[in-house]
N, C-alpha and C. Protein backbone atom coordinates (compact mmCIF):
# COMPACT_ATOMS: atom_id res chain seq x y z
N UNK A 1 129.74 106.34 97.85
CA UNK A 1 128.49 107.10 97.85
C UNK A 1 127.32 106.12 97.85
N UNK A 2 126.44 106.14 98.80
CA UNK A 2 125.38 105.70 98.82
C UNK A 2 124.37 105.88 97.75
N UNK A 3 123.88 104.96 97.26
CA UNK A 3 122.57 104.88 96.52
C UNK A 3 121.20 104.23 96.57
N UNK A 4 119.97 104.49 96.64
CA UNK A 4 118.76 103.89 97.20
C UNK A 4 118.02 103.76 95.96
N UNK A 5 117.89 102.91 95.24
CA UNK A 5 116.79 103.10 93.93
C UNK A 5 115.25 102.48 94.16
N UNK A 6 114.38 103.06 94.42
CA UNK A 6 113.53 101.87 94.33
C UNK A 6 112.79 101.80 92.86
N UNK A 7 111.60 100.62 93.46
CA UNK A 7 111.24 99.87 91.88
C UNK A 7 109.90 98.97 92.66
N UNK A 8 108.87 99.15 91.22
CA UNK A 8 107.59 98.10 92.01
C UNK A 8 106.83 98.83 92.19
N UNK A 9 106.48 100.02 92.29
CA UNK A 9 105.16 100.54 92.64
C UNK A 9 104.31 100.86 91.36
N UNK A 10 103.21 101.05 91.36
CA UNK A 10 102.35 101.05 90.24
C UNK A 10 100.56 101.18 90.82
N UNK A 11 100.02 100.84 89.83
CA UNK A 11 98.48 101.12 90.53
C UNK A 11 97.72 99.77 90.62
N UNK A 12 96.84 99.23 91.62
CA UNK A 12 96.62 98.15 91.46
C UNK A 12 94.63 98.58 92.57
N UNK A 13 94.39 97.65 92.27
CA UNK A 13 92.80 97.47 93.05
C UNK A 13 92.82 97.14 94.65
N UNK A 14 91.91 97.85 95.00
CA UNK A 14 92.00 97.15 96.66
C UNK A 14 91.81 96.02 96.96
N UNK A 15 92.26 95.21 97.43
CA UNK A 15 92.80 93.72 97.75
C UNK A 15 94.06 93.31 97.22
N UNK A 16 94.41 93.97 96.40
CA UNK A 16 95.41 93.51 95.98
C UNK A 16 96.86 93.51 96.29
N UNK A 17 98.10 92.97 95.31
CA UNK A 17 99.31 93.14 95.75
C UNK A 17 100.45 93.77 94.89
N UNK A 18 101.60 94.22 95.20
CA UNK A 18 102.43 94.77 95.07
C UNK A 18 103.57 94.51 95.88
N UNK A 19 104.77 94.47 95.17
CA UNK A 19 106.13 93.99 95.95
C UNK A 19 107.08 95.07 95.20
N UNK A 20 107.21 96.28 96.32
CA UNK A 20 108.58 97.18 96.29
C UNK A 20 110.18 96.81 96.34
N UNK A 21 110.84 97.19 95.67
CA UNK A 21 112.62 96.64 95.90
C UNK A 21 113.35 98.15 96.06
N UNK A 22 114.52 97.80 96.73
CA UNK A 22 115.19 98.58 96.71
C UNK A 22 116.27 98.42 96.42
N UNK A 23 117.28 98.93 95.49
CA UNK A 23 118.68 98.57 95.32
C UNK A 23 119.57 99.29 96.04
N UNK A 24 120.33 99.09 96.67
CA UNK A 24 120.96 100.09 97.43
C UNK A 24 122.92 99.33 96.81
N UNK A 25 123.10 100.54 96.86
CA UNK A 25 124.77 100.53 95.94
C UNK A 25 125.54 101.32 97.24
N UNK A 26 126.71 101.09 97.04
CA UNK A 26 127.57 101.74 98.03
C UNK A 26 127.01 101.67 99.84
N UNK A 27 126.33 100.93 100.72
CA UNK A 27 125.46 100.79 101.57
C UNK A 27 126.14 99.35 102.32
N UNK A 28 127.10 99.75 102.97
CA UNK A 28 127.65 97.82 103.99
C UNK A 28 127.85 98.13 105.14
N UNK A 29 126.98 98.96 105.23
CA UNK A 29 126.11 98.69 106.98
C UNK A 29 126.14 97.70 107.28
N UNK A 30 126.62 96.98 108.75
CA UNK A 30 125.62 95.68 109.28
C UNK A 30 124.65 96.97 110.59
N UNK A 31 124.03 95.96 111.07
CA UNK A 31 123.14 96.69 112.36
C UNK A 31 123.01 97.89 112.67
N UNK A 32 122.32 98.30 111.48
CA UNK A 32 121.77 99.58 111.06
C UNK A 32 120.24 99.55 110.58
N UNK A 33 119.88 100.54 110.53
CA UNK A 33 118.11 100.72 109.46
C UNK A 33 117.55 100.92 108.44
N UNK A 34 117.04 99.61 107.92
CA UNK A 34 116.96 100.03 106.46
C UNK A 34 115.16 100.09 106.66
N UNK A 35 114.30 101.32 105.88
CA UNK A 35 113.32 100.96 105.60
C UNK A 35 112.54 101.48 104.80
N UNK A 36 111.35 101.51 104.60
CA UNK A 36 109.87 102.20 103.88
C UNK A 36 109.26 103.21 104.58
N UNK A 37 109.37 104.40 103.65
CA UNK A 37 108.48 105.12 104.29
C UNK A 37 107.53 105.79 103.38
N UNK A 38 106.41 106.59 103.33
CA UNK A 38 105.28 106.79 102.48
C UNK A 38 104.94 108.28 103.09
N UNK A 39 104.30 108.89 101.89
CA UNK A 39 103.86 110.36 102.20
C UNK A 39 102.96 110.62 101.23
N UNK A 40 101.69 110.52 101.26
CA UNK A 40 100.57 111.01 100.58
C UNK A 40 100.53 112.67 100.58
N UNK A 41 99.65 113.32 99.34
CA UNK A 41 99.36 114.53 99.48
C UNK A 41 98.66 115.10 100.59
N UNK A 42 99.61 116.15 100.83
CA UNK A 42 98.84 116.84 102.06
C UNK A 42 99.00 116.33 103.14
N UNK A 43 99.95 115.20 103.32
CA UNK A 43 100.54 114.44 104.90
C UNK A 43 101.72 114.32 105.17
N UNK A 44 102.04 114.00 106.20
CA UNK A 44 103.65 113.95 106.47
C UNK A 44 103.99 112.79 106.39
N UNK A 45 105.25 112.64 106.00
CA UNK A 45 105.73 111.10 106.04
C UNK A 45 105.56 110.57 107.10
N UNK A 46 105.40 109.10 107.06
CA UNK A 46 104.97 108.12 108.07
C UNK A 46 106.29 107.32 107.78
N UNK A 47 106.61 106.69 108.65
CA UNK A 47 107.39 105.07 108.69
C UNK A 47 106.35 103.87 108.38
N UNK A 48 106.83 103.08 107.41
CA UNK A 48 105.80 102.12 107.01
C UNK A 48 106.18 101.06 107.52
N UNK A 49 107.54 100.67 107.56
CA UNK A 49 108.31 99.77 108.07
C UNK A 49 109.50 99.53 108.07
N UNK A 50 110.57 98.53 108.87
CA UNK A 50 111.98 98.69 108.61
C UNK A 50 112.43 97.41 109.58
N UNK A 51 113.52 97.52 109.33
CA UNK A 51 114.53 96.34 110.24
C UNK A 51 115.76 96.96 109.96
N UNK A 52 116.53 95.97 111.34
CA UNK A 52 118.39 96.22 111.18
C UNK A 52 118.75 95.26 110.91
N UNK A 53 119.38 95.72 109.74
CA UNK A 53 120.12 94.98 108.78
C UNK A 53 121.38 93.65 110.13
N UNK A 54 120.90 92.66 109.31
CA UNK A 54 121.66 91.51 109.78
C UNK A 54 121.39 91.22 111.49
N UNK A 55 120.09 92.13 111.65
CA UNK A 55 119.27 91.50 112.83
C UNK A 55 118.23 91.12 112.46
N UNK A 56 117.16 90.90 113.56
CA UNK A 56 115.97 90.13 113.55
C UNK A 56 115.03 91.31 113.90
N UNK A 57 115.23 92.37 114.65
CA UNK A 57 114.35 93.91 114.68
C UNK A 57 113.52 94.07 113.53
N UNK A 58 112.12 93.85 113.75
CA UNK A 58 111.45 95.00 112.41
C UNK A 58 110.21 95.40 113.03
N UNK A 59 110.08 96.50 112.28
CA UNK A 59 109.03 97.63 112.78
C UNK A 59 107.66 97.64 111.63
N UNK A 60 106.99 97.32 112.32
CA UNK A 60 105.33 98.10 110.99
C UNK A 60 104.64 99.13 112.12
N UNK A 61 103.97 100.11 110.85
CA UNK A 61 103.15 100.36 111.37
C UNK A 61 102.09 99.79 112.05
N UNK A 62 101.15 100.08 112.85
CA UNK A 62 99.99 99.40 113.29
C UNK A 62 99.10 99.78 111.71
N UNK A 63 99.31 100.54 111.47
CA UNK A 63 98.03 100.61 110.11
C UNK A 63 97.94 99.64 108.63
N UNK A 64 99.56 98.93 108.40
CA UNK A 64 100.21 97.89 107.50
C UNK A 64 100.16 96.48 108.53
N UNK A 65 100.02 96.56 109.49
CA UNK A 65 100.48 95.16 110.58
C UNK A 65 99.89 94.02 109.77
N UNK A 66 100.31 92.65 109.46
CA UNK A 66 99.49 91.56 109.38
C UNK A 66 99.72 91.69 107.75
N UNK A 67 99.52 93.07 107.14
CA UNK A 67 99.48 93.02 105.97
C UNK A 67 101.15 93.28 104.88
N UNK A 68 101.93 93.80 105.44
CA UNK A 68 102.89 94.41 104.73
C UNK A 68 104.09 93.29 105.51
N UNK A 69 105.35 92.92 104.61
CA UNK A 69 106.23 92.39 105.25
C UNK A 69 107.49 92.93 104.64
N UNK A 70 108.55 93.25 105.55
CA UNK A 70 109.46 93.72 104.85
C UNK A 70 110.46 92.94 105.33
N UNK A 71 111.65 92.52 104.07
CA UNK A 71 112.75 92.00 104.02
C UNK A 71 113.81 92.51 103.38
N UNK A 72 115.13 91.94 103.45
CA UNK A 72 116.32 92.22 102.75
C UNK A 72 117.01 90.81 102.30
N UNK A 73 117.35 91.32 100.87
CA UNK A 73 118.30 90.18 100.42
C UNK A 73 119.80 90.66 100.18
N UNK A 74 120.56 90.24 102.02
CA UNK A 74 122.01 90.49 101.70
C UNK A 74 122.50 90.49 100.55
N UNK A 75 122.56 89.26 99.75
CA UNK A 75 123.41 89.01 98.82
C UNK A 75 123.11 89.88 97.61
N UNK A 76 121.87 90.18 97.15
CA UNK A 76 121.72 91.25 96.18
C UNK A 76 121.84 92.92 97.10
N UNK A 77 121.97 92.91 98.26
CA UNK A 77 121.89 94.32 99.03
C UNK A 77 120.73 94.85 98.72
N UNK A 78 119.26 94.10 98.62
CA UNK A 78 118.52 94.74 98.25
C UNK A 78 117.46 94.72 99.10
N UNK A 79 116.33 95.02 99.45
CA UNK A 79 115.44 95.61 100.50
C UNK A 79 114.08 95.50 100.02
N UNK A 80 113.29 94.98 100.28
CA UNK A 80 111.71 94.63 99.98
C UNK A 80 110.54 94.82 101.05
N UNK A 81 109.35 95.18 100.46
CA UNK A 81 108.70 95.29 100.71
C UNK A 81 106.75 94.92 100.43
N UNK A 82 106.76 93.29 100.77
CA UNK A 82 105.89 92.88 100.04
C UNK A 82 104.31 93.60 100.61
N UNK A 83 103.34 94.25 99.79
CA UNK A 83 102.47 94.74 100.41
C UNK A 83 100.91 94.29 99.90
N UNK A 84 100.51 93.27 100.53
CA UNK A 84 99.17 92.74 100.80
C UNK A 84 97.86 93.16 100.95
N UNK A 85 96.95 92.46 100.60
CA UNK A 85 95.26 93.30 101.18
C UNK A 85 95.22 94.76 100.71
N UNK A 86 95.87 95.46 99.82
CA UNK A 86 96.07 97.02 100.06
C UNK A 86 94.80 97.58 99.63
N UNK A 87 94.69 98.89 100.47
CA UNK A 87 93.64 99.82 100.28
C UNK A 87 94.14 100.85 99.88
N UNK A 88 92.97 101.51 99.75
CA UNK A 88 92.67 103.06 99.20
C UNK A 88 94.18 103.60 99.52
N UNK A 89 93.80 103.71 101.31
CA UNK A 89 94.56 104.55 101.79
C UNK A 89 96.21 104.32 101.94
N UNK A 90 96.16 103.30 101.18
CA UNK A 90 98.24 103.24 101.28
C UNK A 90 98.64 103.48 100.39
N UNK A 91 97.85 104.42 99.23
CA UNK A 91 98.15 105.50 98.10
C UNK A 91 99.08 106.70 98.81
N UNK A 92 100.36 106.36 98.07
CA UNK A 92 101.32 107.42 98.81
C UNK A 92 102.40 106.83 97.42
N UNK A 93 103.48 108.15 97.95
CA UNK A 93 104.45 107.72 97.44
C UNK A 93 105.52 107.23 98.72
N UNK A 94 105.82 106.19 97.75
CA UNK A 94 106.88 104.97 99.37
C UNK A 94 108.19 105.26 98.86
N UNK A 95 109.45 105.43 100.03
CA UNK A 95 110.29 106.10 99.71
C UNK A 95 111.45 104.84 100.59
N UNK A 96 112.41 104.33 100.18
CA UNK A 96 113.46 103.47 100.95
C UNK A 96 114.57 104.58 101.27
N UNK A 97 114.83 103.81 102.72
CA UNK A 97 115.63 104.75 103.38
C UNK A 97 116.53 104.04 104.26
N UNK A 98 117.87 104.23 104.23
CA UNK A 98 118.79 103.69 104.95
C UNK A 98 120.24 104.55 106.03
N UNK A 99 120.05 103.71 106.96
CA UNK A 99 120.84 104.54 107.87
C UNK A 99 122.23 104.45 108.92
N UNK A 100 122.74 105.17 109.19
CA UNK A 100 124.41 105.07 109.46
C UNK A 100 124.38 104.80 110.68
N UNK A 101 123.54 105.47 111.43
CA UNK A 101 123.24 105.37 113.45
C UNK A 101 123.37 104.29 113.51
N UNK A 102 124.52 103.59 114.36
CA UNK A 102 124.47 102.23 115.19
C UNK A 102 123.60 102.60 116.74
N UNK A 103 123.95 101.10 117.73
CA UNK A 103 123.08 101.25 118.79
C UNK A 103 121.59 100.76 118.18
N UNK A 104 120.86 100.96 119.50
CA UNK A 104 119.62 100.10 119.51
C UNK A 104 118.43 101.23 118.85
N UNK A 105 117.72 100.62 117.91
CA UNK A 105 117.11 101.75 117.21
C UNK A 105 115.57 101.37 116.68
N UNK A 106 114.49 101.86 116.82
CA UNK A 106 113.42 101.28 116.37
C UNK A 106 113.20 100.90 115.28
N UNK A 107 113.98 102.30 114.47
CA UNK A 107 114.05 101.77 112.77
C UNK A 107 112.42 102.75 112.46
N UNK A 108 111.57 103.54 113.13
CA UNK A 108 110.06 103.72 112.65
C UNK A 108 110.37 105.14 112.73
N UNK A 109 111.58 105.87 112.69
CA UNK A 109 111.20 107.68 112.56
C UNK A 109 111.98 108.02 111.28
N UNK A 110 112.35 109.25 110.44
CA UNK A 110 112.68 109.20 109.73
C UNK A 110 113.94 109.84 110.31
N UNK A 111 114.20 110.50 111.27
CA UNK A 111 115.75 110.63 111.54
C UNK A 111 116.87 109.42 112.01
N UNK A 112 116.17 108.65 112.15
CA UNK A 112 117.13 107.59 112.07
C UNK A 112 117.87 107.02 110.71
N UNK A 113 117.74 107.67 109.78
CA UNK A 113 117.79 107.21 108.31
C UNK A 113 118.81 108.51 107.68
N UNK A 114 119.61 108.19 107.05
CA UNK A 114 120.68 109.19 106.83
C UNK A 114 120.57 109.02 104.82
N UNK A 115 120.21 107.94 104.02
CA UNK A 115 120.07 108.02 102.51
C UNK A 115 118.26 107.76 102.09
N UNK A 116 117.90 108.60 101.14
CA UNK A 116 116.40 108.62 101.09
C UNK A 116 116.78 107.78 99.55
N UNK A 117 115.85 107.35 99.36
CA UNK A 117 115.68 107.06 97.56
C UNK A 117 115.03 108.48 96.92
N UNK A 118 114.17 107.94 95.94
CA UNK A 118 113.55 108.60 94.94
C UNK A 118 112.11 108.32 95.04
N UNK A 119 112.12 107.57 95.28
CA UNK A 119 110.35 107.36 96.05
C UNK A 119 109.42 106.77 94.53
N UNK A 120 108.61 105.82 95.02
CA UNK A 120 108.15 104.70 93.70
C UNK A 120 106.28 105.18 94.19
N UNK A 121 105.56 105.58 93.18
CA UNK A 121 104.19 105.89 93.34
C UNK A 121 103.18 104.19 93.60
N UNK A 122 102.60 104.45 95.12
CA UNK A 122 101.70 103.43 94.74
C UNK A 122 100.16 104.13 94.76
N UNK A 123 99.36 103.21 93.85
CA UNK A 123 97.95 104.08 93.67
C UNK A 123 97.09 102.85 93.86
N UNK A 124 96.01 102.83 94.96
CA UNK A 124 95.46 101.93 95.74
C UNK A 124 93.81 102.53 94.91
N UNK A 125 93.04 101.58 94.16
CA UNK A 125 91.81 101.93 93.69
C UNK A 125 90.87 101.17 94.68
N UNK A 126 89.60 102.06 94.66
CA UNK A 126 88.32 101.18 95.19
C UNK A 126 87.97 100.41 94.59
């Protein structure tokens, strides 16, 4: 059975930083999609970012680009998401998500993703 925990979110000032984890248990995918995704009140989830596992593929949004980097550490099976410069608006709750679909995959919609977490609150102040 798959498990997605994340961890790391909290409230911090605009400019600032924050680094999301994800633990993922039961999950030995290779070249598959692991990623971040976020859903503020009153919006639909977005893809924030992602890669396939034990490739070089990763996806940002254009609205995180430059600022957000996401990685995985095989050996702990765990999944990160370091997030930089942050504003107002990347107040959401961010949710890790991992997925079974092999083949060539962008990794940026949420049907590509078959285990959601629990989703970690970030709160972006002026």
């Amino acid at each position: 059975q798959v498990q997605l925990v994340e961890s790391g979110g909290g409230s911090v000032q605009a400019g600032g930083s924050l680094r999301l984890s994800c633990a993922a248990s039961g999950y030995t995918y290779s070249r598959r999609c692991m990623g971040w995704f976020r859903q503020a009140p009153g919006k639909e989830r977005e893809g924030v970012a992602g890669l396939v596992t034990g490739g070089k593929s990763t996806y940002y949004a254009d609205s995180v680009k430059g600022r957000f980097t996401v990685s995985r550490d095989n050996a702990k099976n765990t999944l990160y998401l370091q997030m930089n410069s942050l504003k107002p608006e990347d107040t959401a709750m961010y949710y890790c998500a991992a997925g079974e679909y092999g083949g060539r995959r962008a990794c940026s919609k949420d049907y590509e993703y078959n285990y959601w977490g629990q989703g970690t609150q970030v709160t972006v102040s002026s």
